[in-house]
C-alpha atoms as a PDB file:
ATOM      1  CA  UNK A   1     -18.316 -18.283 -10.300  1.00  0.00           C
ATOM      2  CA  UNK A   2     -17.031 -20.066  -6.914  1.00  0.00           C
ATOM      3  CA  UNK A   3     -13.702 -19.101  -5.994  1.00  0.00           C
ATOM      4  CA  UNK A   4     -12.029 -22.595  -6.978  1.00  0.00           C
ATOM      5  CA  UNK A   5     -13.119 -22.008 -10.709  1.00  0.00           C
ATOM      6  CA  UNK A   6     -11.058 -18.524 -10.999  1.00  0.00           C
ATOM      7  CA  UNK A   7      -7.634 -20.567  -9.233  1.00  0.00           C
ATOM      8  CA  UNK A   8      -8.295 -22.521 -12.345  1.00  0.00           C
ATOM      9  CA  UNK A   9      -9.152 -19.644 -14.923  1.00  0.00           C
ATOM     10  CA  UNK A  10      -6.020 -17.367 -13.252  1.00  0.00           C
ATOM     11  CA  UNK A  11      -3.479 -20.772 -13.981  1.00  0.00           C
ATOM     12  CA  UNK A  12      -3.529 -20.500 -17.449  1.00  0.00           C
ATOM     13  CA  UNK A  13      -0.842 -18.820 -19.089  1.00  0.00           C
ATOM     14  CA  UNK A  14      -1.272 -15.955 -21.349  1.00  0.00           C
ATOM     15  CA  UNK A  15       1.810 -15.416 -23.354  1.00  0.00           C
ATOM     16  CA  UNK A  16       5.489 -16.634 -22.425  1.00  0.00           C
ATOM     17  CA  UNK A  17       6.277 -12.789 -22.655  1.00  0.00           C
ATOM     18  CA  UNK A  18       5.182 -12.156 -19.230  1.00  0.00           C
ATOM     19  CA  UNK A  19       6.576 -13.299 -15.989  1.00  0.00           C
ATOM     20  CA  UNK A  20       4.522 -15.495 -14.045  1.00  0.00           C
ATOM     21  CA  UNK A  21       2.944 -14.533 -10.962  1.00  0.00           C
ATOM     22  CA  UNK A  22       1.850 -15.999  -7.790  1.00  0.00           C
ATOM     23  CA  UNK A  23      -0.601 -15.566  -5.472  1.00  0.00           C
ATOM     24  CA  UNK A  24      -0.286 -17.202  -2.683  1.00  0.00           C
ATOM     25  CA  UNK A  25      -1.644 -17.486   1.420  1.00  0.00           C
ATOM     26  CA  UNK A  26       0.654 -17.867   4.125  1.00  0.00           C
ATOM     27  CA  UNK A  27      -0.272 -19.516   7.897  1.00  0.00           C
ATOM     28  CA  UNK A  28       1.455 -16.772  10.467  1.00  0.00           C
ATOM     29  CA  UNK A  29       2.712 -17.727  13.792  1.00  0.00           C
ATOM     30  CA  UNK A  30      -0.763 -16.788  15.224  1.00  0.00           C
ATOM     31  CA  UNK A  31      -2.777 -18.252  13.221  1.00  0.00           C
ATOM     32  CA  UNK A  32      -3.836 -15.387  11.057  1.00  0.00           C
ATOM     33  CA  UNK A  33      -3.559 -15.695   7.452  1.00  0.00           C
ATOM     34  CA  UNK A  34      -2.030 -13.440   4.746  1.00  0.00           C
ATOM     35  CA  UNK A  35      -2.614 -12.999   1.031  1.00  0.00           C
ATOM     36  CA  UNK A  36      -0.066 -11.864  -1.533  1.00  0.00           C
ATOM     37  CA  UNK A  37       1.816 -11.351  -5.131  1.00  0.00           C
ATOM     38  CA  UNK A  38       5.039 -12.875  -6.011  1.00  0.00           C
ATOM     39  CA  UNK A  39       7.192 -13.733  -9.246  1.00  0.00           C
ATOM     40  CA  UNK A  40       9.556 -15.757  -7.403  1.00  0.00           C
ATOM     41  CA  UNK A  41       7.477 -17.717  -4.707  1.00  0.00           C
ATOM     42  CA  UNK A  42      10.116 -19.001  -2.416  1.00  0.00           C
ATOM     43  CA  UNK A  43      12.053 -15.477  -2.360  1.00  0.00           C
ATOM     44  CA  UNK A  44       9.173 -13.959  -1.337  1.00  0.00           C
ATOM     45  CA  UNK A  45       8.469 -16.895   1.614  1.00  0.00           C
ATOM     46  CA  UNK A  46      12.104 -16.252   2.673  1.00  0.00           C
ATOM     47  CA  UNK A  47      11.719 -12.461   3.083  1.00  0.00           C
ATOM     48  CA  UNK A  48       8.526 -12.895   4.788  1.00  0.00           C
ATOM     49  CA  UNK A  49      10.456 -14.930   7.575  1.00  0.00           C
ATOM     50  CA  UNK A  50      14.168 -13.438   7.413  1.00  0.00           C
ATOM     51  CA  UNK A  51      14.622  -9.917   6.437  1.00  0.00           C
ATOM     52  CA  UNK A  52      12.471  -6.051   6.192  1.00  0.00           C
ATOM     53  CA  UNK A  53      11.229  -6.788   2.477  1.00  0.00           C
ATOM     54  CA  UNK A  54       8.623  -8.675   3.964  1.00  0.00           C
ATOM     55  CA  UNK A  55       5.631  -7.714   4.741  1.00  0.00           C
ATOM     56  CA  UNK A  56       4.923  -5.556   8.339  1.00  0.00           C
ATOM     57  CA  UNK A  57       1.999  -7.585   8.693  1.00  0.00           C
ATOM     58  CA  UNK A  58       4.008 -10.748   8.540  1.00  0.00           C
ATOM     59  CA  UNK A  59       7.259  -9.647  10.192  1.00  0.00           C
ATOM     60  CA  UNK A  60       5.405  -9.671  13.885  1.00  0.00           C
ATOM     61  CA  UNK A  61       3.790 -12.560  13.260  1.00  0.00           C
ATOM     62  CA  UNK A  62       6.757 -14.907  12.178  1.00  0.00           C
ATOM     63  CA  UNK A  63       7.328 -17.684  11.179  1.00  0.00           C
ATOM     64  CA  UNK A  64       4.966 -18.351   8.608  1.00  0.00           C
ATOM     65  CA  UNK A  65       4.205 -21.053   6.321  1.00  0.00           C
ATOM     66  CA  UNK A  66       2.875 -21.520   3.181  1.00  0.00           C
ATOM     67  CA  UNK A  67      -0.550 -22.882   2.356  1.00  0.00           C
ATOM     68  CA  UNK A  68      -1.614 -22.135  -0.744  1.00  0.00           C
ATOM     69  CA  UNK A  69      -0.117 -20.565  -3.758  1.00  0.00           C
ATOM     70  CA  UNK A  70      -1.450 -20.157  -7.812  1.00  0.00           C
ATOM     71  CA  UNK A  71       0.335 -19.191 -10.857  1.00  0.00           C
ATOM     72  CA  UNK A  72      -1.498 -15.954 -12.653  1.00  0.00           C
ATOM     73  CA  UNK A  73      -0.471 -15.243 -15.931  1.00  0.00           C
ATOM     74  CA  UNK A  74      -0.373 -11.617 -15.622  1.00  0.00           C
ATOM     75  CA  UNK A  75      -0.075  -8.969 -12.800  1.00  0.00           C
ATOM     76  CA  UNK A  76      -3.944  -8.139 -13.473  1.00  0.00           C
ATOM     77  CA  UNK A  77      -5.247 -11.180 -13.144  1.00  0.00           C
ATOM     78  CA  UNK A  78      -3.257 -11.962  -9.720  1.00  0.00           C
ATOM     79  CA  UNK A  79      -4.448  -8.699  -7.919  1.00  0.00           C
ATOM     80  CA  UNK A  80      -7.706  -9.662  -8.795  1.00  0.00           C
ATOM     81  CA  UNK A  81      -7.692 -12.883  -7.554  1.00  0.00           C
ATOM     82  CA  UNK A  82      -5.807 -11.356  -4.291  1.00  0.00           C
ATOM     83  CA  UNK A  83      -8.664  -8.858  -3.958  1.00  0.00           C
ATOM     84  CA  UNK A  84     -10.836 -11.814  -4.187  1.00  0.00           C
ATOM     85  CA  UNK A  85      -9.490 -14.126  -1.576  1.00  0.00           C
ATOM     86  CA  UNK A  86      -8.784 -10.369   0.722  1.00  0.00           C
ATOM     87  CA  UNK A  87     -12.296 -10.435   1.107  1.00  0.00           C
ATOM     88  CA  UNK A  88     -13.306 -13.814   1.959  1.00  0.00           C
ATOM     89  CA  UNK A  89     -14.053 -14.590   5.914  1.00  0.00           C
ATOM     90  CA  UNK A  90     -11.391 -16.854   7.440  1.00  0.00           C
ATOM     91  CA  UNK A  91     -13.769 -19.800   7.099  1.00  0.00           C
ATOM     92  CA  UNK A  92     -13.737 -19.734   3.383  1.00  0.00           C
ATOM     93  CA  UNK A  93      -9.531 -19.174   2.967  1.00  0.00           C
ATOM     94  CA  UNK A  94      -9.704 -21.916   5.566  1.00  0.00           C
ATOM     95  CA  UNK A  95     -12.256 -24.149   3.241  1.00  0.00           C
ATOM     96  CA  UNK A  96     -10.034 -23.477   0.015  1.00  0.00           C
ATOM     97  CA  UNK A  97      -6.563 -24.515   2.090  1.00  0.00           C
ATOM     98  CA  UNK A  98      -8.610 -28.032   3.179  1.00  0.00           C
ATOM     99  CA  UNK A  99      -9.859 -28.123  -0.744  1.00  0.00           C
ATOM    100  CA  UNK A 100      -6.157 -27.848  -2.182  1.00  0.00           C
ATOM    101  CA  UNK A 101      -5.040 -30.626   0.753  1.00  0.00           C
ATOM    102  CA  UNK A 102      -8.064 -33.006  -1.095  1.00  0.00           C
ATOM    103  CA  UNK A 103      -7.339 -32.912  -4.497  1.00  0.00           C
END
């Protein structure tokens, strides 16, 4: 299954019971790219650029910019799909961020 296919498969909700989740990839100030988990997307964005409850990876590396984010139904099924995109090279998180831009 290519990568686009489980953005797709994770978007679907599950049951209103659960809190959404998002995974989402974020453009640092050097270029680098970073992959996490969120319920509340633009809290998480803010922390990365403002305050210690972001990641260390991020906090040297500021400001950074969103580039790609997906709702997951459950926690499971967003660390799975951040496990996923972890492992990718930079050329394929590249190749999904130019995909999402397309459609």
């Amino acid at each position: 299954m290519i990568l686009s296919e489980y953005f797709h498969i994770f978007s679907v909700f599950e049951s209103p019971l659960f809190s959404m989740r998002y995974v989402y990839m974020l453009r640092c100030s050097d270029d680098t790219l970073y992959t996490g988990i969120t319920t509340d997307l633009q809290k998480r964005i803010n922390e990365h650029n403002t305050d210690s409850k972001g990641a260390a990876y991020t906090a040297a590396r500021r400001p950074v910019t969103l580039v790609r984010s997906c709702e997951a139904s459950s926690r499971s099924a967003a660390s799975k799909l951040e496990r996923q995109i972890k492992h990718l090279t930079k050329s394929q998180k590249l190749a999904m961020i130019d995909e999402r831009r397309q459609t």
